[in-house]
Protein backbone atom coordinates (compact mmCIF):
# COMPACT_ATOMS: atom_id res chain seq x y z
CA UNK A 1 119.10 106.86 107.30
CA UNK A 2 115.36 107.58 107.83
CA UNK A 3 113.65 106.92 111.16
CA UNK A 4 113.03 103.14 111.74
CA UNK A 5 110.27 102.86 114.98
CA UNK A 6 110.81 106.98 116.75
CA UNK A 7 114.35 108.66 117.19
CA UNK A 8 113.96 107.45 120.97
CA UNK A 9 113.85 103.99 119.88
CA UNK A 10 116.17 103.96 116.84
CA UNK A 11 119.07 105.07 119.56
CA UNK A 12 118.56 102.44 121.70
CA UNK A 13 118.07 99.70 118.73
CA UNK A 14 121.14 100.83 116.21
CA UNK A 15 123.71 99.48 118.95
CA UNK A 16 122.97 96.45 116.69
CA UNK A 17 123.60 95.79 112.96
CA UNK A 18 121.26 96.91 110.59
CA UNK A 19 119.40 94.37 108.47
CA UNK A 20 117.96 96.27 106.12
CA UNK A 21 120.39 94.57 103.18
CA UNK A 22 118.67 91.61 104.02
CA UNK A 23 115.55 93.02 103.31
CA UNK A 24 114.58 93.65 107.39
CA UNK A 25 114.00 97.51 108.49
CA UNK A 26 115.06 96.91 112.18
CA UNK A 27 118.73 96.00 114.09
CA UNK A 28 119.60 92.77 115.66
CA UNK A 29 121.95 92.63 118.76
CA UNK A 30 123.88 90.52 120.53
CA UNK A 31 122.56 89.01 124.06
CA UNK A 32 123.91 91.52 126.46
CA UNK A 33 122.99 94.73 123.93
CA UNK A 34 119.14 93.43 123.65
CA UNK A 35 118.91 93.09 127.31
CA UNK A 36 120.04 96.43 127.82
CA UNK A 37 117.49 97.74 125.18
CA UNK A 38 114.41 96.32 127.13
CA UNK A 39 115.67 97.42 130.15
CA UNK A 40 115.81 101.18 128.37
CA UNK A 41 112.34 100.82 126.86
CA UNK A 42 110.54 99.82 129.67
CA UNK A 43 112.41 102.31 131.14
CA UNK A 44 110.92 104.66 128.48
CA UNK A 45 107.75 102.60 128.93
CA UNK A 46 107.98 100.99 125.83
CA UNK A 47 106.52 97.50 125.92
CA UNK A 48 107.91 94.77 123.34
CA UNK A 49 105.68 93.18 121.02
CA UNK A 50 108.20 90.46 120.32
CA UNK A 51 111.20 90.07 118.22
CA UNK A 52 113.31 87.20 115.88
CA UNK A 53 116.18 85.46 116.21
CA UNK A 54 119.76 85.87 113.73
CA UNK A 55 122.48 83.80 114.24
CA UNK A 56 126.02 85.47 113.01
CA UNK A 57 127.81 83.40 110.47
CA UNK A 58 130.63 85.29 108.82
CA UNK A 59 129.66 89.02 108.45
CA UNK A 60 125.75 88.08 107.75
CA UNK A 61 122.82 87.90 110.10
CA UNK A 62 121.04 84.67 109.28
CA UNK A 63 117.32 83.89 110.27
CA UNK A 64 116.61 80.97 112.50
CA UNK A 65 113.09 81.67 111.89
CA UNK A 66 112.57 81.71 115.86
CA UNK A 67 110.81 83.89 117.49
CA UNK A 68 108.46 84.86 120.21
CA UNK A 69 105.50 87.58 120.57
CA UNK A 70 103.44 89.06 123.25
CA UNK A 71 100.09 90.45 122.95
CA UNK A 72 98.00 92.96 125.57
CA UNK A 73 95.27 91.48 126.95
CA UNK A 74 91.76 93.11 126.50
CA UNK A 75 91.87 93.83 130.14
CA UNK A 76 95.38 94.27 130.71
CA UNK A 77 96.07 98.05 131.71
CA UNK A 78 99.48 99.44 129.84
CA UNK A 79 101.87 99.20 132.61
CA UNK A 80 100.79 95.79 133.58
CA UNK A 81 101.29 94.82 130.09
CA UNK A 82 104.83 96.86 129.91
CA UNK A 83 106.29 94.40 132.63
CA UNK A 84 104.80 91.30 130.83
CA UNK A 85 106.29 92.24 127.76
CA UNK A 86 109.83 93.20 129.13
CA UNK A 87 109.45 90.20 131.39
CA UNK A 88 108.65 87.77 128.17
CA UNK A 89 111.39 89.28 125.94
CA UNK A 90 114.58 88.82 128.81
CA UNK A 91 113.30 85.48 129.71
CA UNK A 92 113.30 84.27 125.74
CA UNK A 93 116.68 86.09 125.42
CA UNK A 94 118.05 84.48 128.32
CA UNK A 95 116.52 80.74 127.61
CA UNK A 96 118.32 80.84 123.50
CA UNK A 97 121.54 79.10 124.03
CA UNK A 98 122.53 79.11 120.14
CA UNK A 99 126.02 80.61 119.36
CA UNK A 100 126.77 83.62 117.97
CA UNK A 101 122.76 84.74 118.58
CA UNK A 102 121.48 88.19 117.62
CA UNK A 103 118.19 89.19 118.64
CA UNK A 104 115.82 91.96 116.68
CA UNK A 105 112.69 93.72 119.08
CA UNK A 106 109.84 95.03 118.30
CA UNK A 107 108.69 97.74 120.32
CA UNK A 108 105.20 98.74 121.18
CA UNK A 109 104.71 102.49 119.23
């Protein structure tokens, strides 16, 4: 498989299943597995742009078609905006109570 976002990233991400027969070039993972990758890339200092929402239903990941993003402000210096980010992401994972919920991120690169 080529390289998705960096090697860095991909090994975090590919804890998740890989859409990319549904036409998406990125992983979606459960609750716990996406918290755990922010916590990594802001670790890494990786700040999250936003990410979608899959439900599981059978073996396939299905869009909800929600989602959430997070932009940096003019002003807003990179580690200010790495917390934001991180902070926006766990808060919209925590907040989705939808069954069987899978979660894809994108990272800042």
């Amino acid at each position: 498989m080529s390289i998705i976002w960096s090697e860095q990233i991909d090994s975090i991400l590919n804890r998740g299943i890989f859409l990319d027969r549904w036409g998406v070039r990125n992983w979606a993972l459960a609750r716990d597995d996406a918290l755990h990758a922010i916590y990594e890339l802001q670790a890494l200092g990786i700040a999250i742009l936003g990410g979608d929402v899959y439900q599981l239903v059978g073996e396939n990941a299905e869009q909800t078609y929600d989602s959430w993003h997070c932009d940096q402000g003019p002003d807003e210096s990179d580690s200010v905006f790495l917390k934001r980010s991180s902070d926006k992401a766990k808060s919209y994972i925590l907040s989705c109570l939808m069954p069987k919920v899978l979660f894809s991120l994108v990272p800042k690169v």
